[in-house]
N, C-alpha and C. Protein backbone atom coordinates (compact mmCIF):
# COMPACT_ATOMS: atom_id res chain seq x y z
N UNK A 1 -33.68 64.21 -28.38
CA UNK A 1 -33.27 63.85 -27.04
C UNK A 1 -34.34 63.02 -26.34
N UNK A 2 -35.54 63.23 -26.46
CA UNK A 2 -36.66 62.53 -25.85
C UNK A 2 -36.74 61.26 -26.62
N UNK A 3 -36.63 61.38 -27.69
CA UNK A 3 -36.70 59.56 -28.23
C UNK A 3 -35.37 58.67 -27.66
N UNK A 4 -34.02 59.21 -27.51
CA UNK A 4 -33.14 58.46 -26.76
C UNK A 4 -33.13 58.23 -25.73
N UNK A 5 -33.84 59.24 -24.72
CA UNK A 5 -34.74 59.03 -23.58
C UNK A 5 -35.42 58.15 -23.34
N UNK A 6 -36.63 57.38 -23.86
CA UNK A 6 -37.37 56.61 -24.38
C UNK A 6 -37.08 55.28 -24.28
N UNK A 7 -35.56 55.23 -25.59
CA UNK A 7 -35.32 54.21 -25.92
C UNK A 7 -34.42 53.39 -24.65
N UNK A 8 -33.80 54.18 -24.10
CA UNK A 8 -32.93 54.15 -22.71
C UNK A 8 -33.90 53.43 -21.93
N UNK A 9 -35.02 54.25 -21.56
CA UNK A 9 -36.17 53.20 -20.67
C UNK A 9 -36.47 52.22 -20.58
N UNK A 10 -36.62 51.69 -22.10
CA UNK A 10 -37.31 50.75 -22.35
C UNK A 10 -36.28 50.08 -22.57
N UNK A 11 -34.69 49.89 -22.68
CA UNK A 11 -33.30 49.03 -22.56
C UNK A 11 -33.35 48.96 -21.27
N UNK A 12 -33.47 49.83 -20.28
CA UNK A 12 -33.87 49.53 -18.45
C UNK A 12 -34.36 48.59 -18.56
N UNK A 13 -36.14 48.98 -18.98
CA UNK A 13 -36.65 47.58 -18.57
C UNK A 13 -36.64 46.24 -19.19
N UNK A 14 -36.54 46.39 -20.26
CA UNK A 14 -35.84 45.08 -20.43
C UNK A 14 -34.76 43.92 -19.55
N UNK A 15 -33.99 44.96 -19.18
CA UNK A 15 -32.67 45.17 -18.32
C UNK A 15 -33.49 44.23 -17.12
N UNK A 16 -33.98 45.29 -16.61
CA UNK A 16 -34.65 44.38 -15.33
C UNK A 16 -35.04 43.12 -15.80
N UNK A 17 -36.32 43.07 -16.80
CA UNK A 17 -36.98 42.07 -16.79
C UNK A 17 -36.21 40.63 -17.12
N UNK A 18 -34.79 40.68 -17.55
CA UNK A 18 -34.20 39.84 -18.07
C UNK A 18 -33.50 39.13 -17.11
N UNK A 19 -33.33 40.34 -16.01
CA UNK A 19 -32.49 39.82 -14.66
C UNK A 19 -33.54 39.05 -13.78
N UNK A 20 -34.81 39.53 -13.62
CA UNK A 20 -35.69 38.69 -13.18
C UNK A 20 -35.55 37.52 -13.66
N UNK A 21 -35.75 37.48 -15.00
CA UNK A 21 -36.14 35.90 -15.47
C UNK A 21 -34.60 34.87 -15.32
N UNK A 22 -33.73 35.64 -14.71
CA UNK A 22 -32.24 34.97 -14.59
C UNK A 22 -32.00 34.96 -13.33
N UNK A 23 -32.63 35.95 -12.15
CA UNK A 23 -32.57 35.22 -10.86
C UNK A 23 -33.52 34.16 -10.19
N UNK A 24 -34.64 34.25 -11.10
CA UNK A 24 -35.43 32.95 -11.09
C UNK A 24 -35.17 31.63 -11.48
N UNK A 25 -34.30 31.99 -12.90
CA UNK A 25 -33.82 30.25 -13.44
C UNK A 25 -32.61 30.16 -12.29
N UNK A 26 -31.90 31.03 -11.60
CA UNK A 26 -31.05 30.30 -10.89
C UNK A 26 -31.67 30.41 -9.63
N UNK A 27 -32.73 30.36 -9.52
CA UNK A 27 -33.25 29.89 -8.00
C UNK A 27 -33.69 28.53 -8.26
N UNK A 28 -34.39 28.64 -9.59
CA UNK A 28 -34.71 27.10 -10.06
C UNK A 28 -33.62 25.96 -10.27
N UNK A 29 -32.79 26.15 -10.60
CA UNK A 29 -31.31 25.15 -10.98
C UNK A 29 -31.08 24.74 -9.25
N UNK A 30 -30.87 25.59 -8.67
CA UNK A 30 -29.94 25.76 -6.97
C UNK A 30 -31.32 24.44 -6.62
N UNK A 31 -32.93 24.63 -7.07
CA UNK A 31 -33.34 24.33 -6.09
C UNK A 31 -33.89 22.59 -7.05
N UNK A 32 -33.03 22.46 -8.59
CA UNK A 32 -32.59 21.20 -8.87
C UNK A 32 -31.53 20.64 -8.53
N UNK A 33 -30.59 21.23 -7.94
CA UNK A 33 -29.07 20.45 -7.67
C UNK A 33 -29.41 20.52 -5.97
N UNK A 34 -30.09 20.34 -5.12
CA UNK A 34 -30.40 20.43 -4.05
C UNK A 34 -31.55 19.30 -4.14
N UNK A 35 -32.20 18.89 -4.96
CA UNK A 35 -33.71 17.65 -5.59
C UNK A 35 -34.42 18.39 -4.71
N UNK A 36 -34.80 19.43 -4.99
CA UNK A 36 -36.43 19.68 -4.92
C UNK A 36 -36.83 20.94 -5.27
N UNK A 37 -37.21 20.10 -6.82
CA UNK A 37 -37.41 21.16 -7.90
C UNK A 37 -39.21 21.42 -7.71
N UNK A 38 -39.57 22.30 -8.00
CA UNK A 38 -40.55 22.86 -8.63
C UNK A 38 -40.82 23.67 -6.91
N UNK A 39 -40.06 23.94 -5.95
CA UNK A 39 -40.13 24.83 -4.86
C UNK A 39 -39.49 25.79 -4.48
N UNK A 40 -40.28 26.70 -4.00
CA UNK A 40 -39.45 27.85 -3.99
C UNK A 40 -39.40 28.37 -2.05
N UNK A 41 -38.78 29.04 -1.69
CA UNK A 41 -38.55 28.97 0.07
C UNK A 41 -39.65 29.35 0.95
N UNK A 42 -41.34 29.60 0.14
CA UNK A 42 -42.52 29.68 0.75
C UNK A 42 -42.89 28.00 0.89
N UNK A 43 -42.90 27.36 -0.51
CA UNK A 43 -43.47 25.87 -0.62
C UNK A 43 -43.12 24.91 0.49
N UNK A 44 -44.24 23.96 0.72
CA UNK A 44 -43.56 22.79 1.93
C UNK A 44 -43.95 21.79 0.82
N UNK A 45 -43.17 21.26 1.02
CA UNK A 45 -42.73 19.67 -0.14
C UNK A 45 -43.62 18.42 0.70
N UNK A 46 -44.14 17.37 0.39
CA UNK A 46 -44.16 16.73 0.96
C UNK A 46 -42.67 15.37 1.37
N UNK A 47 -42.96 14.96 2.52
CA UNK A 47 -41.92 14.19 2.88
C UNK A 47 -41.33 13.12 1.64
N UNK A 48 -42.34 12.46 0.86
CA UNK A 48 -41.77 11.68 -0.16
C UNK A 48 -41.31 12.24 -1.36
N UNK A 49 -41.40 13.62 -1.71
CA UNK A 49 -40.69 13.95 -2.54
C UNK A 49 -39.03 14.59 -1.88
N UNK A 50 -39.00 14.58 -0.76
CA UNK A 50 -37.71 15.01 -0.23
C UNK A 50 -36.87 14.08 -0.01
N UNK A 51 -37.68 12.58 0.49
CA UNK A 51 -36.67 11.42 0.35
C UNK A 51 -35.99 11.26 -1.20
N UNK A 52 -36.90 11.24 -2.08
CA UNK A 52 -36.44 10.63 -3.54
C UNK A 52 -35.66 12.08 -4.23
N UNK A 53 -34.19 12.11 -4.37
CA UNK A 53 -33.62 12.89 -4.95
C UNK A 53 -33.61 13.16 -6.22
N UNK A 54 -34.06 14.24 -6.63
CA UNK A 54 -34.08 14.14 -8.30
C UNK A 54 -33.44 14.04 -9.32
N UNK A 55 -33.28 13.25 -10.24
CA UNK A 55 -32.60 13.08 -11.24
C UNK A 55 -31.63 12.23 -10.72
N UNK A 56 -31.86 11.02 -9.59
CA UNK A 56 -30.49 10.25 -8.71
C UNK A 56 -30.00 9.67 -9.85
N UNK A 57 -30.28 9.14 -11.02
CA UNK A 57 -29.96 8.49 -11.75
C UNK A 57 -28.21 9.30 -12.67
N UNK A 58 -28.50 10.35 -12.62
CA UNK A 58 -27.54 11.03 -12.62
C UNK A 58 -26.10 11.50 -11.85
N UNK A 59 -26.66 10.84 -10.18
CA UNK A 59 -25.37 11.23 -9.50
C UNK A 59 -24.95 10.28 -9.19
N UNK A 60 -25.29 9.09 -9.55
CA UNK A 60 -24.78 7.98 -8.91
C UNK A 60 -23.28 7.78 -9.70
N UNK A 61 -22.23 7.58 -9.16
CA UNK A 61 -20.84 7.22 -9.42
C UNK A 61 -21.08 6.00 -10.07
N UNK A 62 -20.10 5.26 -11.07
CA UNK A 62 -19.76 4.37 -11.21
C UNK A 62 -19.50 3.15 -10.33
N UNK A 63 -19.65 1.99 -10.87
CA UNK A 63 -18.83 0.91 -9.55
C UNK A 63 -17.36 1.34 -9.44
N UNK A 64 -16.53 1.28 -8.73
CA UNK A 64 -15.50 1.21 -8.41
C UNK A 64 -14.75 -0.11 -8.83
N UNK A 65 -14.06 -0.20 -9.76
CA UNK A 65 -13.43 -1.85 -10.40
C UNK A 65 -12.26 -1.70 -9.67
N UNK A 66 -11.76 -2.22 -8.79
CA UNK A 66 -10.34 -2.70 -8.37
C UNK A 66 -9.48 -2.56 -9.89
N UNK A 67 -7.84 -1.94 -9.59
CA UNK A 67 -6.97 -2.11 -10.50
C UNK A 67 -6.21 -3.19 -9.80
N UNK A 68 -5.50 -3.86 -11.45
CA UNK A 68 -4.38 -4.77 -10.88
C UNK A 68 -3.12 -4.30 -10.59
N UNK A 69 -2.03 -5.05 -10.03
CA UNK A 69 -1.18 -4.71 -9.08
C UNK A 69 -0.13 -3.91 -10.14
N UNK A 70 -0.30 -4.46 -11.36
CA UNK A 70 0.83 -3.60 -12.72
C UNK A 70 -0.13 -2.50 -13.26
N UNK A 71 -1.12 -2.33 -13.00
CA UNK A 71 -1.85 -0.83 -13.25
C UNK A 71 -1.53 -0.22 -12.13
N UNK A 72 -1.30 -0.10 -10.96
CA UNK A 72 -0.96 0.68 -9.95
C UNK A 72 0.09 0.89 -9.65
N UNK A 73 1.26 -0.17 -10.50
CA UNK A 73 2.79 0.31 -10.19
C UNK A 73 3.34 0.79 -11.48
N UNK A 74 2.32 0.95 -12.48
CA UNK A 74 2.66 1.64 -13.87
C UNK A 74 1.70 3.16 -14.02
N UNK A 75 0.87 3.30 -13.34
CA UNK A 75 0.08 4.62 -13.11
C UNK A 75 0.77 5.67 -12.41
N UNK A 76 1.22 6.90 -13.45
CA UNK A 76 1.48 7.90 -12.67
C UNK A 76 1.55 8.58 -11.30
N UNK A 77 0.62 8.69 -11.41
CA UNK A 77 -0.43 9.60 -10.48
C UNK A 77 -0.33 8.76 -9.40
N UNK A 78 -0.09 7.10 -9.22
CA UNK A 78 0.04 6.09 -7.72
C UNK A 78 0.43 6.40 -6.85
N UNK A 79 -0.07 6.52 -5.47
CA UNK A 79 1.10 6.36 -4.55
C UNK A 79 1.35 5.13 -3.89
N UNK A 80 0.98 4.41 -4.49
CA UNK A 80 1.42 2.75 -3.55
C UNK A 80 2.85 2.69 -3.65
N UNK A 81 3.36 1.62 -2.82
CA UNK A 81 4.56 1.71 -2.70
C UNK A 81 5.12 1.10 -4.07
N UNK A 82 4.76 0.10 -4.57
CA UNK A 82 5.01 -0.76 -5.89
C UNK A 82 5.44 0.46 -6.62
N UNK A 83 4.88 1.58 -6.85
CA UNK A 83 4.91 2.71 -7.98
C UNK A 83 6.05 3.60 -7.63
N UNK A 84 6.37 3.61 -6.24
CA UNK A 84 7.41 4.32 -5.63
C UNK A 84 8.26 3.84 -6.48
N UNK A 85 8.32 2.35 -5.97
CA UNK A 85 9.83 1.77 -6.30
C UNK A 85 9.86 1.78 -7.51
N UNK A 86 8.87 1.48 -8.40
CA UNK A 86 8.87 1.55 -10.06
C UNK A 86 9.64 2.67 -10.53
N UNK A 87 9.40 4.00 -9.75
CA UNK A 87 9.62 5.31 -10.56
C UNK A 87 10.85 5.34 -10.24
N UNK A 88 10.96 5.04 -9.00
CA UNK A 88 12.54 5.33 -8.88
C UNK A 88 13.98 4.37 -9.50
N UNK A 89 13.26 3.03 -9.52
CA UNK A 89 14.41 2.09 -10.29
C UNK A 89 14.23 2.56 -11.59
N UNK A 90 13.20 3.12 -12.20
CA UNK A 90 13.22 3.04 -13.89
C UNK A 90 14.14 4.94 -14.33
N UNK A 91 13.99 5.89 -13.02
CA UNK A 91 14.72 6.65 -12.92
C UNK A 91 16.14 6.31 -13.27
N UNK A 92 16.39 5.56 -11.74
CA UNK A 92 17.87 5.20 -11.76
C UNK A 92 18.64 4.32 -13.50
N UNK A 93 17.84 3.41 -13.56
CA UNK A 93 18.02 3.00 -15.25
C UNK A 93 18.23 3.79 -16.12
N UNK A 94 17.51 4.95 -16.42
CA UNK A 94 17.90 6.05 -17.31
C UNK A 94 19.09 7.07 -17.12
N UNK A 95 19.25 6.98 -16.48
CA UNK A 95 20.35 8.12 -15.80
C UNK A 95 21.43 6.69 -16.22
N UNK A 96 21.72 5.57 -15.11
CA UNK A 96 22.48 5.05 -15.97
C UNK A 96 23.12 4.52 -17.53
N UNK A 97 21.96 3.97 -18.17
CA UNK A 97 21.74 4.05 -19.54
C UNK A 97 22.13 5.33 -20.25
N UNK A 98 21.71 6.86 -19.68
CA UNK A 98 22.58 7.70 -20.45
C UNK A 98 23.78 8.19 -19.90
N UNK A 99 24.08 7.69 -19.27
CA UNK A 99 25.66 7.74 -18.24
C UNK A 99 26.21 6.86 -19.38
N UNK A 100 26.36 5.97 -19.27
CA UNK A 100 27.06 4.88 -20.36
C UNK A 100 27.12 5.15 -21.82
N UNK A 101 25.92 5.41 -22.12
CA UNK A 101 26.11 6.05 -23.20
C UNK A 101 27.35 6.79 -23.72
N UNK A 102 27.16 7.63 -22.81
CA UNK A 102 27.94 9.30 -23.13
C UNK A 102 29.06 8.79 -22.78
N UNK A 103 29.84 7.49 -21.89
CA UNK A 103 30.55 6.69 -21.94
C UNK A 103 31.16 6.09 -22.90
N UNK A 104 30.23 5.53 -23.78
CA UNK A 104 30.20 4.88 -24.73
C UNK A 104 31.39 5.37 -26.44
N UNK A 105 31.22 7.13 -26.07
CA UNK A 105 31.47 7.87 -27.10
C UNK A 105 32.60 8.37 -27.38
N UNK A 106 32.96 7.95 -25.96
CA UNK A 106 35.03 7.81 -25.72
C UNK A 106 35.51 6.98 -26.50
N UNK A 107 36.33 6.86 -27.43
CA UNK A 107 36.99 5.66 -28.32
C UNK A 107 37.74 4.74 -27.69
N UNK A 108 38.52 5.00 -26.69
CA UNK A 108 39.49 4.32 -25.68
C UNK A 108 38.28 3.60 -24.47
N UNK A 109 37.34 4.21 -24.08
CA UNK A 109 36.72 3.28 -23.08
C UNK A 109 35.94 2.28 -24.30
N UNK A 110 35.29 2.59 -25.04
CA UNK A 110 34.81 2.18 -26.30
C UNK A 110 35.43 0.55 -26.49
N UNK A 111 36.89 0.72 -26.42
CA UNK A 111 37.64 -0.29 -26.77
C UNK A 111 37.63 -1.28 -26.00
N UNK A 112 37.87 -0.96 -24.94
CA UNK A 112 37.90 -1.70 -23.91
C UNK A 112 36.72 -2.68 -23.57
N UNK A 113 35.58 -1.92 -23.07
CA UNK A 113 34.19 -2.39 -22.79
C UNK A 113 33.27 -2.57 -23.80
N UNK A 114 33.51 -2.43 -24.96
CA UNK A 114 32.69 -1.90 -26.24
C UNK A 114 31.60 -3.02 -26.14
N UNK A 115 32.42 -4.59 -26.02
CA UNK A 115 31.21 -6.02 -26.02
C UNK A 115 30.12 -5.82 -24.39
N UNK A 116 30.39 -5.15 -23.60
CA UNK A 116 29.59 -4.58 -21.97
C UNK A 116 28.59 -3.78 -22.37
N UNK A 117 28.95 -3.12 -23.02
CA UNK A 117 28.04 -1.71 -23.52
C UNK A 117 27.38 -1.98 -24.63
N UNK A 118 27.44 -2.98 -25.35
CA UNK A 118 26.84 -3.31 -26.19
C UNK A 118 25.70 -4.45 -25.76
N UNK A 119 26.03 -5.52 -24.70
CA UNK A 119 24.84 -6.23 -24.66
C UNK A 119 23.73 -5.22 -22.91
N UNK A 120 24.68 -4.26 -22.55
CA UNK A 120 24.18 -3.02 -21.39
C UNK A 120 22.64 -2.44 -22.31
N UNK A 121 23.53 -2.33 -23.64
CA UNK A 121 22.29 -1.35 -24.74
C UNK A 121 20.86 -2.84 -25.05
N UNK A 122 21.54 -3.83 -25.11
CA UNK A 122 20.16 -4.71 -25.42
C UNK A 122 19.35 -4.92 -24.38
N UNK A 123 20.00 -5.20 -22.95
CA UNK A 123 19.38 -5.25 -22.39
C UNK A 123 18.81 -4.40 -21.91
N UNK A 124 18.78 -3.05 -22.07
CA UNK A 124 17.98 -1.72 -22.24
C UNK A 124 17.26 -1.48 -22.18
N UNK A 125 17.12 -1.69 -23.76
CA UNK A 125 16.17 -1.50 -25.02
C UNK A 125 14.94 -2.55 -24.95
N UNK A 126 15.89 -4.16 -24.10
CA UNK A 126 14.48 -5.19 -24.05
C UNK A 126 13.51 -4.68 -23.00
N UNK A 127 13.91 -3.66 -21.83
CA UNK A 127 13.52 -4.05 -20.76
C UNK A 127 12.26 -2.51 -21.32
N UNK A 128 12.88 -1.81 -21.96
CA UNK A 128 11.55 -0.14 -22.05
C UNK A 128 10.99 -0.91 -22.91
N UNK A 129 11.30 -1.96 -23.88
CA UNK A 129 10.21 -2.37 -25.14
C UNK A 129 9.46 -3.24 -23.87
N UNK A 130 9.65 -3.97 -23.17
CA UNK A 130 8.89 -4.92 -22.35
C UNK A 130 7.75 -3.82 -21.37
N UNK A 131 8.14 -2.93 -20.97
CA UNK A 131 7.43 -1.89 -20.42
C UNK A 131 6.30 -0.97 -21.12
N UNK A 132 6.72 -1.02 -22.44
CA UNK A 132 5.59 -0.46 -22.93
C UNK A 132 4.66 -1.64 -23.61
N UNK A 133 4.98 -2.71 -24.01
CA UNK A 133 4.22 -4.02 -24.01
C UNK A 133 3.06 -3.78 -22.71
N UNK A 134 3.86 -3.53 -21.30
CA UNK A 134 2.92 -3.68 -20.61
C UNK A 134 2.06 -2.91 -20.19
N UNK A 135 2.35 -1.43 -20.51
CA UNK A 135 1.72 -0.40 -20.49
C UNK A 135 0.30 -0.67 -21.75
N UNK A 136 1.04 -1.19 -22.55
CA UNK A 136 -0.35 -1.78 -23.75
C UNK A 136 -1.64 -2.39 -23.13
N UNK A 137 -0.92 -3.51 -22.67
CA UNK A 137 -2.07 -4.63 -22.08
C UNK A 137 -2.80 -3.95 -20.85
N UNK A 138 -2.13 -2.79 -19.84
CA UNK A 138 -2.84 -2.61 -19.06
C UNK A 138 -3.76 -1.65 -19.35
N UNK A 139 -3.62 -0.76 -20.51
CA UNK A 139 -4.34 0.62 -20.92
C UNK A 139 -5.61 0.35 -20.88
N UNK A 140 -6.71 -0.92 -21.05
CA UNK A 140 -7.49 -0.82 -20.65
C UNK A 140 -8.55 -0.82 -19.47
N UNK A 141 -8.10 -1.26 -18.51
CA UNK A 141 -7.91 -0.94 -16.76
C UNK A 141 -8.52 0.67 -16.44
C-alpha cells in the first residue's frame, strides 16, 4: 500500500509539473499572437518592439485580385445581381428542359412536336456544354 502511495505522489507531481509547463507555453503563444513575445504581465517592452508586430510577415492577407464579371455571375456563393439572375434563369431552364422531356415520352405529343423537342434538346445541351466551357476558362480566377 505504501509503494502505491508513493507512486500516486509522484503521478501528482508530475501532474502539476506538466500543467505548469502548459500554462506557461500558453501564456507564451497568447503573448505571440498578441506580438510581444518573450513578455510576461510584469515585463515593460520597449516602444519599438510594440510598434513592429511579430511574425507580420505571416498575417498579412493576400492582394485582393478583382474577379471578372463571368466569375461572379458563375460563383455560387455571389450575391451580385448578375448571379441572381444567372441562378434563377438556369433554374427556370431545367425545370423546363425536364418538363418537356417527360413531355417528350407521350407518343401522341411526341408526334406532333417531335421536330420542337428535338432541336428544344440541342439547344439545351449547346447552352450547359457552353456553360461548363465557361466554368473551365474561369476556374482559374
Amino acid at each position: 500500500l505504501g509503494a502505491a502511495f508513493q507512486k500516486s505522489r509522484s503521478i501528482n507531481r508530475r501532474n502539476k509539473t506538466h500543467a505548469k509547463k502548459l500554462r506557461r507555453l500558453r501564456s507564451e503563444m497568447s503573448h505571440v499572437a498578441r506580438g510581444n513575445i518573450g513578455s510576461n504581465n510584469n515585463d515593460v517592452e520597449s516602444s519599438d518592439a510594440r510598434s513592429q508586430p511579430l511574425l507580420s510577415h505571416h498575417r498579412q492577407d493576400p492582394p485582393k485580385i478583382p474577379h471578372s464579371w463571368l466569375y461572379s455571375m458563375l460563383n455560387p456563393g455571389s450575391k451580385k445581381p448578375q448571379a441572381k439572375v444567372y441562378k434563377y434563369l438556369m433554374s427556370v431552364l431545367i425545370i423546363l428542359d425536364t418538363g418537356l422531356f417527360i413531355v417528350s415520352t407521350v407518343r401522341s405529343v411526341n408526334q406532333k412536336i417531335g421536330y420542337f423537342l428535338y432541336i428544344h434538346e440541342g439547344f439545351m445541351s449547346s447552352l450547359f456544354c457552353l456553360e461548363y466551357i465557361t466554368r473551365l476558362y474561369i476556374i482559374t480566377e
